[in-house]
N, C-alpha and C. Protein backbone atom coordinates (compact mmCIF):
# COMPACT_ATOMS: atom_id res chain seq x y z
N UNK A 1 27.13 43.57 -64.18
CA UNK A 1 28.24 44.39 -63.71
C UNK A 1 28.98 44.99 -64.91
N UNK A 2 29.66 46.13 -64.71
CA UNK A 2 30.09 46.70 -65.46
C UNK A 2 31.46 47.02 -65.07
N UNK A 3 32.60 46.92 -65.99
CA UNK A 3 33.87 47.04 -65.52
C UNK A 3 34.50 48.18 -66.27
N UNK A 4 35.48 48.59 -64.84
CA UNK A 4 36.25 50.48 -65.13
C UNK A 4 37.29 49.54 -66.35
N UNK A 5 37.69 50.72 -66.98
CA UNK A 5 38.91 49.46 -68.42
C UNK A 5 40.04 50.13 -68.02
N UNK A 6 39.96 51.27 -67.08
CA UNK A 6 41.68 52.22 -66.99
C UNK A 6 41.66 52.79 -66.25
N UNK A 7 43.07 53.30 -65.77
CA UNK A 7 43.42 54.07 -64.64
C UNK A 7 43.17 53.45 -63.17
N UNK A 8 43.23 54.47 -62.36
CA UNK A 8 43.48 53.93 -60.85
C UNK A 8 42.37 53.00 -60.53
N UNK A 9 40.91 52.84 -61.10
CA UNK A 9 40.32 52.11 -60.68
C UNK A 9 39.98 50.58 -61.68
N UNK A 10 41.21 50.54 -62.56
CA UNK A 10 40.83 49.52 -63.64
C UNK A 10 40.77 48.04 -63.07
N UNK A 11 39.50 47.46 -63.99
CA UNK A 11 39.13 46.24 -62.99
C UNK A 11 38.16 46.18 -62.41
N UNK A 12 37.77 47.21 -61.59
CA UNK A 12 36.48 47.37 -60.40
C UNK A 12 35.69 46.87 -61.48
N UNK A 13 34.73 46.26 -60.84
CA UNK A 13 33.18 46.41 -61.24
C UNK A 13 32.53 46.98 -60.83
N UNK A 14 31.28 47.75 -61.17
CA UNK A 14 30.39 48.82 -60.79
C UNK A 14 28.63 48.03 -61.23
N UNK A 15 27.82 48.48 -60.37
CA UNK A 15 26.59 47.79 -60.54
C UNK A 15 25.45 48.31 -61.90
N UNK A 16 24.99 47.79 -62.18
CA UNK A 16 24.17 48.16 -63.68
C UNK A 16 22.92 48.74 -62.73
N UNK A 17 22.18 49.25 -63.91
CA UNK A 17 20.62 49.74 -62.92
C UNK A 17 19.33 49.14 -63.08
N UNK A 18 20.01 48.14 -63.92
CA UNK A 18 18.61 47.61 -64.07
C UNK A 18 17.06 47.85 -64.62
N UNK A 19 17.20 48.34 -65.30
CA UNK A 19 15.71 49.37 -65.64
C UNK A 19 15.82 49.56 -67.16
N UNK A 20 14.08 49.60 -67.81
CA UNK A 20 13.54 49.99 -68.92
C UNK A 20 14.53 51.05 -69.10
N UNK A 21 14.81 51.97 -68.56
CA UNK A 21 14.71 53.16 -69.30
C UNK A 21 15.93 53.81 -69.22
N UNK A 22 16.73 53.18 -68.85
CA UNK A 22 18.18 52.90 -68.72
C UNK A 22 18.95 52.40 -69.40
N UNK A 23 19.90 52.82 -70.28
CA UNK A 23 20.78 51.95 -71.43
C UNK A 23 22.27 52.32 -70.85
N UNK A 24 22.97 51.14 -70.98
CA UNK A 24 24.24 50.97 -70.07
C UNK A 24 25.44 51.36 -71.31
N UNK A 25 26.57 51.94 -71.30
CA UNK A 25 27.38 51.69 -72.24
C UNK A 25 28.45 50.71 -72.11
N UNK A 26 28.31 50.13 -73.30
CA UNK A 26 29.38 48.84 -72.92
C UNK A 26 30.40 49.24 -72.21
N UNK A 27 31.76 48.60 -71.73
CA UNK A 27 33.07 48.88 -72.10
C UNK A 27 33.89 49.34 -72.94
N UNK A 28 33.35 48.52 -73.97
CA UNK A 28 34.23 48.63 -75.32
C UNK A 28 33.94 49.73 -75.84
N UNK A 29 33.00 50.49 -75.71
CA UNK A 29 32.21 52.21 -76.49
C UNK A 29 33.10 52.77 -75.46
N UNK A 30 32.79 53.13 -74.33
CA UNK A 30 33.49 53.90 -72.86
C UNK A 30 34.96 53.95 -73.21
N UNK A 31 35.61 53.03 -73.29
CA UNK A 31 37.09 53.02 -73.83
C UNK A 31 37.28 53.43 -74.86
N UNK A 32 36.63 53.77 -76.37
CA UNK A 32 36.77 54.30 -77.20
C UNK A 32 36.36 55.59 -77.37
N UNK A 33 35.61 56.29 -76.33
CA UNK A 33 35.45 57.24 -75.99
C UNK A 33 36.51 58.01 -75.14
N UNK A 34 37.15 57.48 -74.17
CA UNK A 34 38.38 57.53 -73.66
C UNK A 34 39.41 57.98 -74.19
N UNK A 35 39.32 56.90 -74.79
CA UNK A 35 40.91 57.32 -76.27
C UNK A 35 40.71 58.44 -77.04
N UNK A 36 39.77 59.07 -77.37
CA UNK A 36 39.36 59.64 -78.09
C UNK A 36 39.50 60.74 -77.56
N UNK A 37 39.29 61.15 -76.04
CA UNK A 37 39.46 62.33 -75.64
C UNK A 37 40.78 62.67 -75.09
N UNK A 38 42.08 61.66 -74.79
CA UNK A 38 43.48 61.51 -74.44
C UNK A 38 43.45 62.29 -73.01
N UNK A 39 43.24 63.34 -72.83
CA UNK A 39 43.59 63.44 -71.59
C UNK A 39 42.67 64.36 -70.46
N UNK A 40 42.52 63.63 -69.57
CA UNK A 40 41.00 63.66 -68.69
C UNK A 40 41.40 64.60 -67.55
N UNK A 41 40.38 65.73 -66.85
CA UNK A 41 41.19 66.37 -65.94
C UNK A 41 39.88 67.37 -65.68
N UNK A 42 40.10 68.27 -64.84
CA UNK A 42 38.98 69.36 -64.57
C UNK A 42 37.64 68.58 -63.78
N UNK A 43 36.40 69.47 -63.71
CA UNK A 43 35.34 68.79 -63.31
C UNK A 43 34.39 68.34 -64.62
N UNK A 44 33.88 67.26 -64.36
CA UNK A 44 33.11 66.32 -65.41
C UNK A 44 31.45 66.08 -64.73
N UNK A 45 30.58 66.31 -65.89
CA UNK A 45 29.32 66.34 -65.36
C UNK A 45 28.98 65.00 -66.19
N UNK A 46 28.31 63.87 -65.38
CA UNK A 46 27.68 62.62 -65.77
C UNK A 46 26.13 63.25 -65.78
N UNK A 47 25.52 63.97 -66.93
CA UNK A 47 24.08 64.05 -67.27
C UNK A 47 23.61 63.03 -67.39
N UNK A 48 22.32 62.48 -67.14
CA UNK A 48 21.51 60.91 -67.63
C UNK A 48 22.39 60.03 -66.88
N UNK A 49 22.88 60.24 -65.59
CA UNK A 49 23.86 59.30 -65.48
C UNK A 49 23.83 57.83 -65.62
N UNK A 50 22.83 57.19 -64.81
CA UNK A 50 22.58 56.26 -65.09
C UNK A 50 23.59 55.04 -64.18
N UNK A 51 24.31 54.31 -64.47
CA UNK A 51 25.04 53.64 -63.19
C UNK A 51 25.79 54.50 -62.67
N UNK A 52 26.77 55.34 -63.84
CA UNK A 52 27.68 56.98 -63.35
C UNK A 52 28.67 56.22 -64.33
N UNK A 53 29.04 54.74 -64.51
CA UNK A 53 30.24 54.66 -65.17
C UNK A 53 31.19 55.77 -66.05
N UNK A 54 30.08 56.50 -66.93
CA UNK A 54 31.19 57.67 -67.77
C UNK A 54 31.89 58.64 -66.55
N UNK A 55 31.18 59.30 -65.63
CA UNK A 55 32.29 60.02 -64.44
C UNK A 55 32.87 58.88 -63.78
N UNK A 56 32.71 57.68 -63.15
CA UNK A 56 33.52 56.84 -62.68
C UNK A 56 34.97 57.29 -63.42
N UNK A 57 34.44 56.52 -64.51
CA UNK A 57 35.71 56.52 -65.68
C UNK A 57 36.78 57.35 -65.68
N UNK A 58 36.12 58.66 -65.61
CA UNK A 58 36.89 60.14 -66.39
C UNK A 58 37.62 60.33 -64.80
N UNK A 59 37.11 59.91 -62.98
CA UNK A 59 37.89 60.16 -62.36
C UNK A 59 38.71 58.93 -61.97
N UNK A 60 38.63 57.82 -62.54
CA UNK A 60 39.46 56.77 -62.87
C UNK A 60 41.13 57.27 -63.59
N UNK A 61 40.48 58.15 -64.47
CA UNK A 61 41.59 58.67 -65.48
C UNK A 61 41.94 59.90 -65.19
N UNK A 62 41.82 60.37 -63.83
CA UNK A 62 42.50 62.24 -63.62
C UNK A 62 41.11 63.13 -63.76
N UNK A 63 40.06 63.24 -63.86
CA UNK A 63 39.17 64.39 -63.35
C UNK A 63 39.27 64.75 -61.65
N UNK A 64 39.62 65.40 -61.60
CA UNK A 64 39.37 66.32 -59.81
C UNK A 64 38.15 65.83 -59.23
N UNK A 65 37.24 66.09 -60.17
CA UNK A 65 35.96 65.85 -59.44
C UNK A 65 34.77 65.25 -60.48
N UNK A 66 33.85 64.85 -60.06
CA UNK A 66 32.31 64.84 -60.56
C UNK A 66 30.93 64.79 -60.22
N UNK A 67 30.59 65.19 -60.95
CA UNK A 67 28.55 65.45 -60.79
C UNK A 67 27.90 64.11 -61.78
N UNK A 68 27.09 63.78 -60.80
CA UNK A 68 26.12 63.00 -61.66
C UNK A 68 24.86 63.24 -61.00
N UNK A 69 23.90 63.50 -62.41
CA UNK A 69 22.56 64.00 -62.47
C UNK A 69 22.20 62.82 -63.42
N UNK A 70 20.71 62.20 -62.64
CA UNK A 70 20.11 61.20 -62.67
C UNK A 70 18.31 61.18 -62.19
N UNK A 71 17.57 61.41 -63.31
CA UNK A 71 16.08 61.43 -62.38
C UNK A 71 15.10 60.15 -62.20
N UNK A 72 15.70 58.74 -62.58
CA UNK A 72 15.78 57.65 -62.28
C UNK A 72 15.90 57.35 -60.62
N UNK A 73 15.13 57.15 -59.89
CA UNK A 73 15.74 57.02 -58.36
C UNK A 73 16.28 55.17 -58.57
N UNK A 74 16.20 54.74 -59.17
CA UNK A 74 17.10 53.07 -59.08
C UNK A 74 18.44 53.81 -59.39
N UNK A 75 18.67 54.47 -60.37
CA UNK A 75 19.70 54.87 -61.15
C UNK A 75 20.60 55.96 -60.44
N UNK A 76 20.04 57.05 -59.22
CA UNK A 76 20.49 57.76 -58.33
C UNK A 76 21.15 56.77 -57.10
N UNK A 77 20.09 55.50 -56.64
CA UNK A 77 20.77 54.47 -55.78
C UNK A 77 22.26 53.72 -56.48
N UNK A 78 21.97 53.39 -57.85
CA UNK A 78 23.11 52.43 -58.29
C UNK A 78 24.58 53.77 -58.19
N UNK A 79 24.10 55.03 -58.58
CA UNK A 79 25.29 55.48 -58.44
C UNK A 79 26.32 56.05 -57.09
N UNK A 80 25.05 56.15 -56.52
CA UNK A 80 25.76 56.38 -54.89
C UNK A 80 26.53 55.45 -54.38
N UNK A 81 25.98 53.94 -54.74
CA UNK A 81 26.63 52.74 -54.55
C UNK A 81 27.88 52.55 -54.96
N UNK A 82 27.69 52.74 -56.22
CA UNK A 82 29.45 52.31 -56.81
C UNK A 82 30.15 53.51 -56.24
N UNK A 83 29.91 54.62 -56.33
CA UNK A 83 30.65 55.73 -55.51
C UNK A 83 30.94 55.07 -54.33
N UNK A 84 30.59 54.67 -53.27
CA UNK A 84 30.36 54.78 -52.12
C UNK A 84 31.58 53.10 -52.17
N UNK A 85 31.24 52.15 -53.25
CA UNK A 85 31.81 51.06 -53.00
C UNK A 85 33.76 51.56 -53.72
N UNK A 86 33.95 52.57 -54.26
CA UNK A 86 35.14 52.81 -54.41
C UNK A 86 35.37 53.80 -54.18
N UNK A 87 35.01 54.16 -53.02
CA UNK A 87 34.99 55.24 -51.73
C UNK A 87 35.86 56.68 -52.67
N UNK A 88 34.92 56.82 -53.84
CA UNK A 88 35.08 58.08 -54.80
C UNK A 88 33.69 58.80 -53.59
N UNK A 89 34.53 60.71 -53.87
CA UNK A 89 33.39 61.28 -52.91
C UNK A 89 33.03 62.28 -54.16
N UNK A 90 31.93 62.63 -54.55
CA UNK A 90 31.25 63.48 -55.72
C UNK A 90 30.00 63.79 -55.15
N UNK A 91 29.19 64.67 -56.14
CA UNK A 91 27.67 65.00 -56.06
C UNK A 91 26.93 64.76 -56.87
N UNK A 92 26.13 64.00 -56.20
CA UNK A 92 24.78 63.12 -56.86
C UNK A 92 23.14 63.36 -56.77
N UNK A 93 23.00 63.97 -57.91
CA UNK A 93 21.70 64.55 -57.95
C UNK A 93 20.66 63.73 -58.12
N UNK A 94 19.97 63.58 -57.61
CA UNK A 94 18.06 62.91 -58.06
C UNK A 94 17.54 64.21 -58.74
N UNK A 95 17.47 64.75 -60.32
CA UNK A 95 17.04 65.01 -60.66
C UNK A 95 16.61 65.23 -62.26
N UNK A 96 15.75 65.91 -62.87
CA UNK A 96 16.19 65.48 -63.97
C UNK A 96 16.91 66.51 -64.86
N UNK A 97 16.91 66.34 -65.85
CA UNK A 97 18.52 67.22 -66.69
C UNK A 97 18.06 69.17 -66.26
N UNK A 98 16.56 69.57 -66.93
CA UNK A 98 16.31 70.82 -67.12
C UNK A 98 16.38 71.57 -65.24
N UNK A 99 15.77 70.64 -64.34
CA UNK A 99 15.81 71.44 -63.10
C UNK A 99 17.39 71.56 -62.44
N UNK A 100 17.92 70.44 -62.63
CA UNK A 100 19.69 70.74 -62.51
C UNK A 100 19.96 71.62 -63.45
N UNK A 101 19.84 72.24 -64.76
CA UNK A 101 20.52 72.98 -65.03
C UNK A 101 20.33 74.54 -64.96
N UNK A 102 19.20 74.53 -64.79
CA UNK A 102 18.18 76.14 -63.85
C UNK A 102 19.02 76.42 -62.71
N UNK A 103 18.97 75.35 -62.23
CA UNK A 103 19.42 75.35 -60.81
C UNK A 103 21.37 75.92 -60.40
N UNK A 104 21.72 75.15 -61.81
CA UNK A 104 23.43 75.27 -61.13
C UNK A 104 24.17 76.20 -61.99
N UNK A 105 25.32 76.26 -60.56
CA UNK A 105 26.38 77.30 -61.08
C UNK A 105 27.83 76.69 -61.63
N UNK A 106 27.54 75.83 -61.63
CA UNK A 106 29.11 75.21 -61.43
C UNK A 106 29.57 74.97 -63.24
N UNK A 107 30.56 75.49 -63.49
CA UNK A 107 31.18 74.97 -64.68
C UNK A 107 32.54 73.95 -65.20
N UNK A 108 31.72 73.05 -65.85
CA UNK A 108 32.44 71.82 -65.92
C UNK A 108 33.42 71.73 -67.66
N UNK A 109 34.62 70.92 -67.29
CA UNK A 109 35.76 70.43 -68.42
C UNK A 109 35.16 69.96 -69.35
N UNK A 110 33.99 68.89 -68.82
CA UNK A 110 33.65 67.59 -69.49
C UNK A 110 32.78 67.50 -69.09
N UNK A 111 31.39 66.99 -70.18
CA UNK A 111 29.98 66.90 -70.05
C UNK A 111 29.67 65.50 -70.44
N UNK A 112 29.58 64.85 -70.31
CA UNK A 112 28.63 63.34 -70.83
C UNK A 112 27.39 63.51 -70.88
N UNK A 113 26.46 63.04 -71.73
CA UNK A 113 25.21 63.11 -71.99
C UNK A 113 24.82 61.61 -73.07
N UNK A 114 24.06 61.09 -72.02
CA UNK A 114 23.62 59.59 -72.49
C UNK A 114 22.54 59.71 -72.37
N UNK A 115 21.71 60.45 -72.95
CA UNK A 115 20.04 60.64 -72.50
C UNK A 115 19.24 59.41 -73.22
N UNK A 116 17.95 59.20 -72.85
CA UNK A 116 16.90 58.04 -73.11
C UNK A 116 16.89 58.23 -74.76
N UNK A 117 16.94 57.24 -75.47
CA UNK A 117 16.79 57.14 -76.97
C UNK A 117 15.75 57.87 -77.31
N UNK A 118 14.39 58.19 -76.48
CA UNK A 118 13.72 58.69 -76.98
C UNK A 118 13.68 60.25 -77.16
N UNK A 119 14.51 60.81 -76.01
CA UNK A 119 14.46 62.19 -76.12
C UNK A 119 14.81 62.59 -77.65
N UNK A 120 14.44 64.05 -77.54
CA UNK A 120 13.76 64.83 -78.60
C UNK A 120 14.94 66.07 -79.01
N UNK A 121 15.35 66.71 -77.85
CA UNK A 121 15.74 68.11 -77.68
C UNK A 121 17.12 67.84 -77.53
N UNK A 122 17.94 67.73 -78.49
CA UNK A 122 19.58 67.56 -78.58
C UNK A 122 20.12 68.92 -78.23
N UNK A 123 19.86 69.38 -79.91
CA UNK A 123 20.17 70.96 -80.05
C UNK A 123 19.72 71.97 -78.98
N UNK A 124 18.90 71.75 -78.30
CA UNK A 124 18.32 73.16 -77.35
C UNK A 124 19.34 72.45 -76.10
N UNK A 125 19.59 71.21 -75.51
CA UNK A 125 20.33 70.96 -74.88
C UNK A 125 21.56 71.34 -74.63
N UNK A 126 22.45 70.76 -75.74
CA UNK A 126 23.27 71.27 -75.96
C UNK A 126 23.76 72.68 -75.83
N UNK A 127 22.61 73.57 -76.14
CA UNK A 127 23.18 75.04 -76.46
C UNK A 127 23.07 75.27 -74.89
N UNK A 128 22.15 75.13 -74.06
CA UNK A 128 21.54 74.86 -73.01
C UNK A 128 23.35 74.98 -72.23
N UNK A 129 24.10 73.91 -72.29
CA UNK A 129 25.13 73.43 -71.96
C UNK A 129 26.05 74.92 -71.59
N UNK A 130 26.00 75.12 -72.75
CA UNK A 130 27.31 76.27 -73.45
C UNK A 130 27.16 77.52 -72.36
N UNK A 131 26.41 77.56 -71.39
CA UNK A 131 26.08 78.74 -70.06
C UNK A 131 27.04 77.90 -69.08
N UNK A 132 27.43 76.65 -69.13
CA UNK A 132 27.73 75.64 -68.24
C UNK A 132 29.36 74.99 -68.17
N UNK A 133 29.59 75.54 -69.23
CA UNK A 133 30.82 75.30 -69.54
C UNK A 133 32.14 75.93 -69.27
N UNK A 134 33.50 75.58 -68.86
CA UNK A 134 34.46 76.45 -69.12
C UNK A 134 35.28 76.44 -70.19
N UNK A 135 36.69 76.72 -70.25
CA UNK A 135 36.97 77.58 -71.83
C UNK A 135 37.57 76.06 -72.14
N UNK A 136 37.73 75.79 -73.66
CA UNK A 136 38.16 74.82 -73.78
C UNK A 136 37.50 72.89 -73.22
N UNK A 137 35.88 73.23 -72.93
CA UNK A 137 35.71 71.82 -72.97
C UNK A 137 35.26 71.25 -73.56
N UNK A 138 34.69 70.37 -73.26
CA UNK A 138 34.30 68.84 -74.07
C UNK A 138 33.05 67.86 -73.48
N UNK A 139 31.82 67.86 -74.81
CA UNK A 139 30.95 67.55 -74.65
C UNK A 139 30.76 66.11 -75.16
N UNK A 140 30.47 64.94 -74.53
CA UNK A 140 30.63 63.50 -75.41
C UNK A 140 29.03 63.47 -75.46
N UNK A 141 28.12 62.86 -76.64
CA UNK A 141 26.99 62.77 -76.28
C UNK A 141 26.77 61.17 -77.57
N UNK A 142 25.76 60.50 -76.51
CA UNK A 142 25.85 59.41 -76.92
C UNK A 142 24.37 59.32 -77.38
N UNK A 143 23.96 59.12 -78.69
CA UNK A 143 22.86 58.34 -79.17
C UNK A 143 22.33 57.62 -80.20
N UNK A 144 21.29 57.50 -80.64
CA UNK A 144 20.24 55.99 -81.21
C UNK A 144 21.20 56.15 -82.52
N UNK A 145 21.99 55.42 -83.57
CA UNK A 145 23.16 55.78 -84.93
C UNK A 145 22.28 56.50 -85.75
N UNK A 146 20.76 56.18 -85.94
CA UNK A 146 19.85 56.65 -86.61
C UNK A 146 19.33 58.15 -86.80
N UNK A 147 19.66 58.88 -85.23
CA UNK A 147 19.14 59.88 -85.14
C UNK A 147 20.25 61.14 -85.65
N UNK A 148 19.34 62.40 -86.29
CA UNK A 148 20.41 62.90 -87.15
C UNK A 148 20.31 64.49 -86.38
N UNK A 149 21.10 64.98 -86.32
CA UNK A 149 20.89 66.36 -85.67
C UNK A 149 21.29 67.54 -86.32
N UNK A 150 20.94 68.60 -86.19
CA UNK A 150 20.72 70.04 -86.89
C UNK A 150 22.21 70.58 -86.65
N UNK A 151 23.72 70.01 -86.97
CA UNK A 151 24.57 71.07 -86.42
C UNK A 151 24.56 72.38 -87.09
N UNK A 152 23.83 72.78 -87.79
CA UNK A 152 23.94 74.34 -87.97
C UNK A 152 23.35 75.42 -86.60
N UNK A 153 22.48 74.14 -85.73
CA UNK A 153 21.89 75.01 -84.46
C UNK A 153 22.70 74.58 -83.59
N UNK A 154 23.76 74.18 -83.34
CA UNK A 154 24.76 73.73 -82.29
C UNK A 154 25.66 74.87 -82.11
N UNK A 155 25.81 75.27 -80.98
CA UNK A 155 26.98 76.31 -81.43
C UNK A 155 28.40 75.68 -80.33
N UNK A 156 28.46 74.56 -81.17
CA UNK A 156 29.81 73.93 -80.47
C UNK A 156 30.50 73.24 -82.22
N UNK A 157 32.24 73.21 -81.71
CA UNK A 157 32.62 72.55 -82.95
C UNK A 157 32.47 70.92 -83.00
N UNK A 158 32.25 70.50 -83.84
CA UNK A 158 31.81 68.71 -83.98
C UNK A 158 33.13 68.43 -84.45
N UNK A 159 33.55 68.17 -83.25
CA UNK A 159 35.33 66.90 -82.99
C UNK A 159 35.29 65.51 -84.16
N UNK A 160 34.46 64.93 -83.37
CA UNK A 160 34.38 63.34 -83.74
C UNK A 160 33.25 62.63 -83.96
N UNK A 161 33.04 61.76 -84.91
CA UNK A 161 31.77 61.10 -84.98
C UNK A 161 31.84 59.97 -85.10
N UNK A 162 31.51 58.93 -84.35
CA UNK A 162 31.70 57.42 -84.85
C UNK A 162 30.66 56.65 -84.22
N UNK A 163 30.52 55.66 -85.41
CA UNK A 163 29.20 54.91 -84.56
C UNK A 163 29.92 53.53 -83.76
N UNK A 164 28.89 52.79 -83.15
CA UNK A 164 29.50 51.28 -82.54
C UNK A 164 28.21 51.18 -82.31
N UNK A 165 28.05 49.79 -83.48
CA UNK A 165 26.89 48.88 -83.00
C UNK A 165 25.54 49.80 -83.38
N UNK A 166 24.24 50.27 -82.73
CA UNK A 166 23.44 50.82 -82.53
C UNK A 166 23.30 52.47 -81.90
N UNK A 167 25.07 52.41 -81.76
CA UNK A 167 24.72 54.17 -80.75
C UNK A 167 25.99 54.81 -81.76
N UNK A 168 25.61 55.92 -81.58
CA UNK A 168 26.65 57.10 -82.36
C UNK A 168 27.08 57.94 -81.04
N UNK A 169 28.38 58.28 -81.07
CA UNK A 169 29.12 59.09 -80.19
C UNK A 169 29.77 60.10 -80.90
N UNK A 170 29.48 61.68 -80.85
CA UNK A 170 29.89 62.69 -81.13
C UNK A 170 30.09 63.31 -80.05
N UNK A 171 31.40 63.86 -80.08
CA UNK A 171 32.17 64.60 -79.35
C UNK A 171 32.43 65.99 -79.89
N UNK A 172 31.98 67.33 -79.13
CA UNK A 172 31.81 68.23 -79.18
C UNK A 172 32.86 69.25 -78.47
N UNK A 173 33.41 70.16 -79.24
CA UNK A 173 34.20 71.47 -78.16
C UNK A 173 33.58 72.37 -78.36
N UNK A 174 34.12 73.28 -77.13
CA UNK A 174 33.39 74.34 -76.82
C UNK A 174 33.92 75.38 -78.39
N UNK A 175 33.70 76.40 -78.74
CA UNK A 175 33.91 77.69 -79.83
C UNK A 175 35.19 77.93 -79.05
């Protein structure tokens, strides 16, 4: 189990997913990610969601709304669940990152992106994003501390960088 650290739902526990290919973020990262962004609001897209904890979170703390996109079907069940068990109402995709983003119109505050350690394609992602976005948001993207990325092909400004443990969290604004 995994526990909300703030706001209206602090306390809850939310269910893990159980799976290879699934990496959970602690608490203690999620909350320092939190702090880091001070104040939560607009619509928030949970990419890679995975249990959903990062949108849990962000509508724990004042987002209107959220999306979570997930092509894991354990990981689409765990999030409907905790939704459903703290009767939060959002949209929950079974799919994976590139056909949700072909697909949608909707532009979001706040992006989370916790993709599989192994993925490859940061930078094309990312830019990927920037069609997706509205004015003034904020991209958190979480991965392996090791892996190093091209920001000269990013066309977002690089906020923050800090590692914890094994994962690096850079936080991104829009130009």
């Amino acid at each position: 189990m995994l526990k909300i650290h703030s706001g209206i739902y602090k306390g809850q526990k939310i269910a893990r997913v159980h799976s290879k290919t699934t990496k959970e973020t602690a608490s203690m990262v999620r909350e320092a990610v939190f702090n880091s962004l001070f104040k939560i609001s607009g619509h928030v897209l949970d990419l890679f969601a995975g249990s959903g904890s990062y949108g849990i979170t962000a509508i724990s703390l004042g987002a209107n709304k959220a999306t979570f996109v997930d092509n894991n079907f354990k990981a689409y069940k765990t999030v409907n669940s905790n939704l459903e068990k703290l009767n939060i109402k959002a949209d929950v995709f079974l799919s994976d990152y590139q056909t949700f983003l072909n697909k949608n119109t909707t532009k979001f505050d706040l992006i989370f992106l916790d993709p599989p350690y192994n993925f490859k394609n940061y930078e094309q992602l990312l830019n990927e994003l920037s069609n997706h976005l509205n004015e003034n948001a904020k991209i958190v993207l979480e991965i392996d501390k090791k892996t190093q990325l091209n920001n000269d092909e990013i066309n977002f400004n690089k906020s923050k960088e800090k590692v914890y443990g094994s994962k690096k969290v850079i936080i991104y604004e829009s130009l």
